[in-house]
Protein backbone atom coordinates (compact mmCIF):
# COMPACT_ATOMS: atom_id res chain seq x y z
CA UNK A 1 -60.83 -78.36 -13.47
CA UNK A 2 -63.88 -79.29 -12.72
CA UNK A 3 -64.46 -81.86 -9.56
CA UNK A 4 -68.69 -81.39 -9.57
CA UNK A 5 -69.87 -84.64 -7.63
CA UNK A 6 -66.97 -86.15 -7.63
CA UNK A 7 -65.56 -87.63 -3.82
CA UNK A 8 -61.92 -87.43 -3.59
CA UNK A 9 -59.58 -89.33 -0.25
CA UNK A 10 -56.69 -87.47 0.19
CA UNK A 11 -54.14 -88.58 2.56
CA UNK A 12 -51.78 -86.25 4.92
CA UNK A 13 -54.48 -83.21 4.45
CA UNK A 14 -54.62 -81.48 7.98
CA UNK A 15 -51.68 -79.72 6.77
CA UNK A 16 -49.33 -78.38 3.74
CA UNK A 17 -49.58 -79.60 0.95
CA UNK A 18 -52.66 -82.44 1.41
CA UNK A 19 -54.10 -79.21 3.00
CA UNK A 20 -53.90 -76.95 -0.42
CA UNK A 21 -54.92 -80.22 -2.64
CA UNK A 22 -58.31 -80.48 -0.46
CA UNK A 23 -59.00 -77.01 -0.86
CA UNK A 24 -58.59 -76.89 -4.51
CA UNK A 25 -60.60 -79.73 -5.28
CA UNK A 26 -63.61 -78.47 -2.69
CA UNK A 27 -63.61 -75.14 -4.62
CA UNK A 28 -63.93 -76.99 -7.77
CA UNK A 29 -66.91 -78.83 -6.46
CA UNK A 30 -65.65 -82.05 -5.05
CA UNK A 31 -66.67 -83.32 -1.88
CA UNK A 32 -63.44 -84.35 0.20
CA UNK A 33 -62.42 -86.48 2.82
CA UNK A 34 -59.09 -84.92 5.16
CA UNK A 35 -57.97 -88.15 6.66
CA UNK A 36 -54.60 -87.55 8.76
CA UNK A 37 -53.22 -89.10 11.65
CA UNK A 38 -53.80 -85.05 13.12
CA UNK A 39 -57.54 -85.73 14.00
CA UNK A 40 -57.51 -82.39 15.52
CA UNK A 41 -56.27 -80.76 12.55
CA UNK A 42 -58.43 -82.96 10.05
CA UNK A 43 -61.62 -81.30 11.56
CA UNK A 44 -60.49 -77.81 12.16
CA UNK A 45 -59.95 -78.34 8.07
CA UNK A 46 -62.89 -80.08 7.26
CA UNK A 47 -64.83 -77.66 9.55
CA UNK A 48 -63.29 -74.86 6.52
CA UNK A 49 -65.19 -76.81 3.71
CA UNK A 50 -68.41 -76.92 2.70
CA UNK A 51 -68.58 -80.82 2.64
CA UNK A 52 -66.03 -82.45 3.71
CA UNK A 53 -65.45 -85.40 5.87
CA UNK A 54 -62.55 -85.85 8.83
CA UNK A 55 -61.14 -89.23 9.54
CA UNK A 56 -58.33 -90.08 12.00
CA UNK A 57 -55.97 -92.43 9.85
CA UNK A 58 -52.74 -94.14 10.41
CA UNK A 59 -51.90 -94.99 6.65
CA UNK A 60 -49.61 -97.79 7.82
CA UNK A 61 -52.27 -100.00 9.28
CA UNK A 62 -54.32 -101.68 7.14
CA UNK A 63 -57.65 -102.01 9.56
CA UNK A 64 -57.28 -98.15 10.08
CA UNK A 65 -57.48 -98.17 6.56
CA UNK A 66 -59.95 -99.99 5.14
CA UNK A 67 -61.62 -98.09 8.59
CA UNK A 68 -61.49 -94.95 5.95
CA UNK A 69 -62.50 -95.73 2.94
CA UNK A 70 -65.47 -97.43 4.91
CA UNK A 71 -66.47 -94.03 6.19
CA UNK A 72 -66.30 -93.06 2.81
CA UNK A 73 -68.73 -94.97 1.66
CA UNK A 74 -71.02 -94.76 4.02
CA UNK A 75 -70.97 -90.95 4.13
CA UNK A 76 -70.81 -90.59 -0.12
CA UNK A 77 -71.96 -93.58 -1.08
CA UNK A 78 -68.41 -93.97 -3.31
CA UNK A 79 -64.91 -92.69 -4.10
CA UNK A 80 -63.85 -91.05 -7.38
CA UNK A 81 -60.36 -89.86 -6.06
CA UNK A 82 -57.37 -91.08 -4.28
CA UNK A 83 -54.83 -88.66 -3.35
CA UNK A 84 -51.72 -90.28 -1.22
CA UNK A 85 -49.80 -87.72 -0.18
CA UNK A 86 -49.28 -88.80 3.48
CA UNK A 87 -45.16 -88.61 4.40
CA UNK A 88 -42.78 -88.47 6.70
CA UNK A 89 -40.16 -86.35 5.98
CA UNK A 90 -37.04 -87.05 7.72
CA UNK A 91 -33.69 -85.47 7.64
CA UNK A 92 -31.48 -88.31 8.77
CA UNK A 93 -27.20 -88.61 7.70
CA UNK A 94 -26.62 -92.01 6.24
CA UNK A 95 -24.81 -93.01 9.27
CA UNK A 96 -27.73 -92.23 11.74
CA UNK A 97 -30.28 -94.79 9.39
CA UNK A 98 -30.87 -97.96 11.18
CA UNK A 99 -33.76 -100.83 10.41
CA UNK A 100 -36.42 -99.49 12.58
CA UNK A 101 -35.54 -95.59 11.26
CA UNK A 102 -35.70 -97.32 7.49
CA UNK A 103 -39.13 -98.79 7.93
CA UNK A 104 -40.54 -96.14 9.66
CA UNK A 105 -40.20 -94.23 6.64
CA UNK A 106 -41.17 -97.06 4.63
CA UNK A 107 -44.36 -97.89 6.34
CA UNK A 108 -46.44 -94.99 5.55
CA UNK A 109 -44.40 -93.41 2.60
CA UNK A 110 -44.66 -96.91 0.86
CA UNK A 111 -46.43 -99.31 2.42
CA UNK A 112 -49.36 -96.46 2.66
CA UNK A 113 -49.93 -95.64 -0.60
CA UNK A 114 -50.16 -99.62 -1.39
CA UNK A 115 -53.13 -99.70 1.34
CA UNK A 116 -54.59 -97.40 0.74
CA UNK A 117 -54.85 -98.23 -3.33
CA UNK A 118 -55.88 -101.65 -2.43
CA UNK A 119 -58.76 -100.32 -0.03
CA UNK A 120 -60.21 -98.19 -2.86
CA UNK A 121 -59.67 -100.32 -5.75
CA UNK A 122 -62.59 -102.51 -5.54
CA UNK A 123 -64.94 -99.33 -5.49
CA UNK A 124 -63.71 -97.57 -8.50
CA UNK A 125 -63.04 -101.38 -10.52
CA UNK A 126 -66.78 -101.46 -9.85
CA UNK A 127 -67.37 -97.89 -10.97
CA UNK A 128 -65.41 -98.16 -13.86
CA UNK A 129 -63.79 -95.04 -13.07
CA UNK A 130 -60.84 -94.31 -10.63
CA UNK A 131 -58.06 -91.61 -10.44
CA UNK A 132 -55.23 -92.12 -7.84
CA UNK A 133 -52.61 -90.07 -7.86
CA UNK A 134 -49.64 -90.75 -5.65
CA UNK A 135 -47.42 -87.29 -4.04
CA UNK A 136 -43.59 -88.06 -4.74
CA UNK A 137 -40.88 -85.94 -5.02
CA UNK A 138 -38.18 -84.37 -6.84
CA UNK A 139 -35.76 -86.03 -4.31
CA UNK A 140 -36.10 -89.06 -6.27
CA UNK A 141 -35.05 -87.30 -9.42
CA UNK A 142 -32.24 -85.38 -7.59
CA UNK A 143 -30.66 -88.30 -5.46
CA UNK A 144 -31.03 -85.37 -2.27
CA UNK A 145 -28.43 -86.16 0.59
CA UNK A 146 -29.75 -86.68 4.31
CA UNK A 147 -32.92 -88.76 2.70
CA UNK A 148 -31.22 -91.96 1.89
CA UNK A 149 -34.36 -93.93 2.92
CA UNK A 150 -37.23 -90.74 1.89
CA UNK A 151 -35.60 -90.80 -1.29
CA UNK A 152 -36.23 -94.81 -1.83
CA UNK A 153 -39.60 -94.70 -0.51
CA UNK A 154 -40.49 -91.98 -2.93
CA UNK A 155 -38.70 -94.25 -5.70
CA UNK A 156 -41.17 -96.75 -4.97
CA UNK A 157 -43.75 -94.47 -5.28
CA UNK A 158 -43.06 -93.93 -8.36
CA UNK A 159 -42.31 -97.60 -9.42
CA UNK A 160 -45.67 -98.61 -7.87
CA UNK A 161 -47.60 -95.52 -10.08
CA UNK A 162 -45.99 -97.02 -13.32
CA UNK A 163 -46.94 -100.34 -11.92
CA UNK A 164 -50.66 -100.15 -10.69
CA UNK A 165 -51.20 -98.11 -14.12
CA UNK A 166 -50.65 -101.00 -16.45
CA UNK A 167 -52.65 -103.21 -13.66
CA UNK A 168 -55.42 -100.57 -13.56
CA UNK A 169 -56.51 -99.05 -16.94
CA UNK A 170 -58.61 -101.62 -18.68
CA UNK A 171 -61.20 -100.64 -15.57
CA UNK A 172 -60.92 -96.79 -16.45
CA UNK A 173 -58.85 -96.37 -13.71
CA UNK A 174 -55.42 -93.75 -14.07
CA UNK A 175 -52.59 -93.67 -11.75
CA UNK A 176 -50.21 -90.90 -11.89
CA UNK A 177 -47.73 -89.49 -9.39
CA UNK A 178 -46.79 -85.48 -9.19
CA UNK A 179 -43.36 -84.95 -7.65
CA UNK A 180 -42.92 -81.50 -5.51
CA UNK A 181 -39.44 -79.68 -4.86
CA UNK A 182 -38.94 -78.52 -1.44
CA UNK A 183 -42.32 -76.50 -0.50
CA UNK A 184 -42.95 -73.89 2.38
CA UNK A 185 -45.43 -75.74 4.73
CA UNK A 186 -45.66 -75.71 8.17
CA UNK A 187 -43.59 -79.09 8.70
CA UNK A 188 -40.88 -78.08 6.60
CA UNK A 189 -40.48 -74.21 8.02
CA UNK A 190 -40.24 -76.10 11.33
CA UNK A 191 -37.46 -78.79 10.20
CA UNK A 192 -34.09 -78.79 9.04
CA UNK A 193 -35.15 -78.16 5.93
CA UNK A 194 -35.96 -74.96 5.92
CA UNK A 195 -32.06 -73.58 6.06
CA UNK A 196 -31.97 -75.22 2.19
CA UNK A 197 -34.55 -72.81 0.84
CA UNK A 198 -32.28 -70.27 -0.53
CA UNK A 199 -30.01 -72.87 -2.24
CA UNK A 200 -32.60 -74.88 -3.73
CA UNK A 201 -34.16 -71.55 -4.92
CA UNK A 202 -31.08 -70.53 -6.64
CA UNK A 203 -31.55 -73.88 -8.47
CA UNK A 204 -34.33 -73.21 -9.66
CA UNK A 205 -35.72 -71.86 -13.22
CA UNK A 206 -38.37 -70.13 -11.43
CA UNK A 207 -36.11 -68.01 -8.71
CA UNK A 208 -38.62 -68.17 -6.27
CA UNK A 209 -40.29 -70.34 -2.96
CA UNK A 210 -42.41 -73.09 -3.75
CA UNK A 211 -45.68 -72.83 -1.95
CA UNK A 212 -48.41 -75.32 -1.18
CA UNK A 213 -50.90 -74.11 -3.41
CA UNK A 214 -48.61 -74.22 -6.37
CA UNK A 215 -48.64 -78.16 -6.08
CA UNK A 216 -52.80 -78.50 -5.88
CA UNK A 217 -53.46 -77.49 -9.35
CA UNK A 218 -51.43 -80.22 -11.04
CA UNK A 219 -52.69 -82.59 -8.80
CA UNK A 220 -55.71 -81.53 -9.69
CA UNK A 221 -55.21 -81.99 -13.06
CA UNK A 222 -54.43 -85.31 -13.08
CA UNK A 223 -57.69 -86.44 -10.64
CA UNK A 224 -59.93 -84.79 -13.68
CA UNK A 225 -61.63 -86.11 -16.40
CA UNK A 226 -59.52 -83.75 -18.27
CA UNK A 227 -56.46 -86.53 -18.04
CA UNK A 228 -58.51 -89.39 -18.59
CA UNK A 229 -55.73 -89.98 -21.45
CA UNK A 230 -52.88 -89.71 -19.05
CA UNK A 231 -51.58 -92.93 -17.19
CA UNK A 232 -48.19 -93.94 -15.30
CA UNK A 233 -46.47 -90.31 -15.43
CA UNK A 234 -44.23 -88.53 -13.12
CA UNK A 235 -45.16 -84.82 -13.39
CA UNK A 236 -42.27 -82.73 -11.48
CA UNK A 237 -43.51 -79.46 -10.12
CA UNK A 238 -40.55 -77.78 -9.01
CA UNK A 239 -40.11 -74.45 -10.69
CA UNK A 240 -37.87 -76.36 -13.26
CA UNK A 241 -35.37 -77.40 -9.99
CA UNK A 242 -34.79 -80.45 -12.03
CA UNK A 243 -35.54 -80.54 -15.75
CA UNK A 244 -36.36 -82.90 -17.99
């Protein structure tokens, strides 16, 4: 794909998977902005590109926000790109999920994505050209136990992407969503998680670990002018885990 001049936000990028996306779409000419709650890790990244832009960012609060995409602006003038992909990942029985545990997981895995859409909206609206593409996951698709409220937030995700499509493409604006399997990154090596790879490997079509990098390209895809004629899809990329 090809990214030349284009300025892409993406979310949850100071690590894993936001971490491969950047790097793909800096290689393919974009400029990029790693916001992450990490600040640390969002420079030591952006510090690896050759023009990229760290911002500290709690995508749960809407000041911190807006906070972002005003950096954005004022550092490239505009934003072509919106990649959410900023999670939390729990691994939680259904016995152990209370309120506050529920919207925990709900404020940035939902309630993020919606802010952070919002915040960029009125650029690309005046731009008449937008891509946002929401991370979701194959959880959704596969009803995954221990994830009870990860695997409603990411259902939202994907309700929203169908959603904010149909509001969104008379300004030349697409929304898609790409849904990962279970993907070696630092977070989920470190996590409960990481005792499912061999299962979930013998699940899948492709009897191998998912890695971070094999995620980027079809996100990349879908924030090209390549798929300006592709609106309100779920792409699964899980090394046919689930198929469809």
């Amino acid at each position: 794909m090809n990214h030349q001049d284009r300025v892409a936000i993406i979310t949850g990028s100071a690590q894993g998977i936001g971490t491969a996306i950047a790097r793909n779409m800096s290689a393919e000419g974009a400029a990029v902005v790693i916001a992450d709650l990490n600040g640390e890790g969002a420079s030591e990244v952006a510090e690896s590109l050759p023009n990229a832009l760290p911002v500290t960012v709690d995508t749960s609060s809407e000041d911190q926000v807006g906070a972002l995409v005003d950096a954005t602006i004022e550092r490239f003038g505009k934003v072509d790109v919106l990649v959410n992909n900023a999670a939390i990942v729990p691994f939680t029985e259904w016995d152990d999920v209370d309120f506050a545990e529920w919207r925990r997981i709900m404020s940035v895995n939902l309630d993020g994505v919606f802010l952070t859409s919002r915040a960029v909206y009125p650029h690309m609206r005046d731009a008449g050209y937008g891509r946002i593409v929401n991370i979701a996951s194959n959880a959704f698709v596969a009803g995954t136990p221990n994830l009870a409220h990860y695997v409603a937030s990411k259902g939202g995700v994907v309700g929203f992407t169908r959603a904010l499509a149909t509001e969104l493409g008379r300004y030349g604006i697409t929304v898609n969503a790409v849904a990962p399997g279970l993907t070696e990154t630092e977070g989920t090596v470190a996590s409960p998680h990481a005792q499912a790879f061999d299962f979930v490997q013998s699940l899948q079509a492709i009897p191998r670990r998912a890695m971070a990098v094999d995620i980027a390209p079809a996100v990349s895809f879908l924030a090209s002018e390549e798929a300006a004629w592709v609106t309100g899809s779920l792409l699964v990329v899980d090394g046919g885990h689930t198929r469809h």
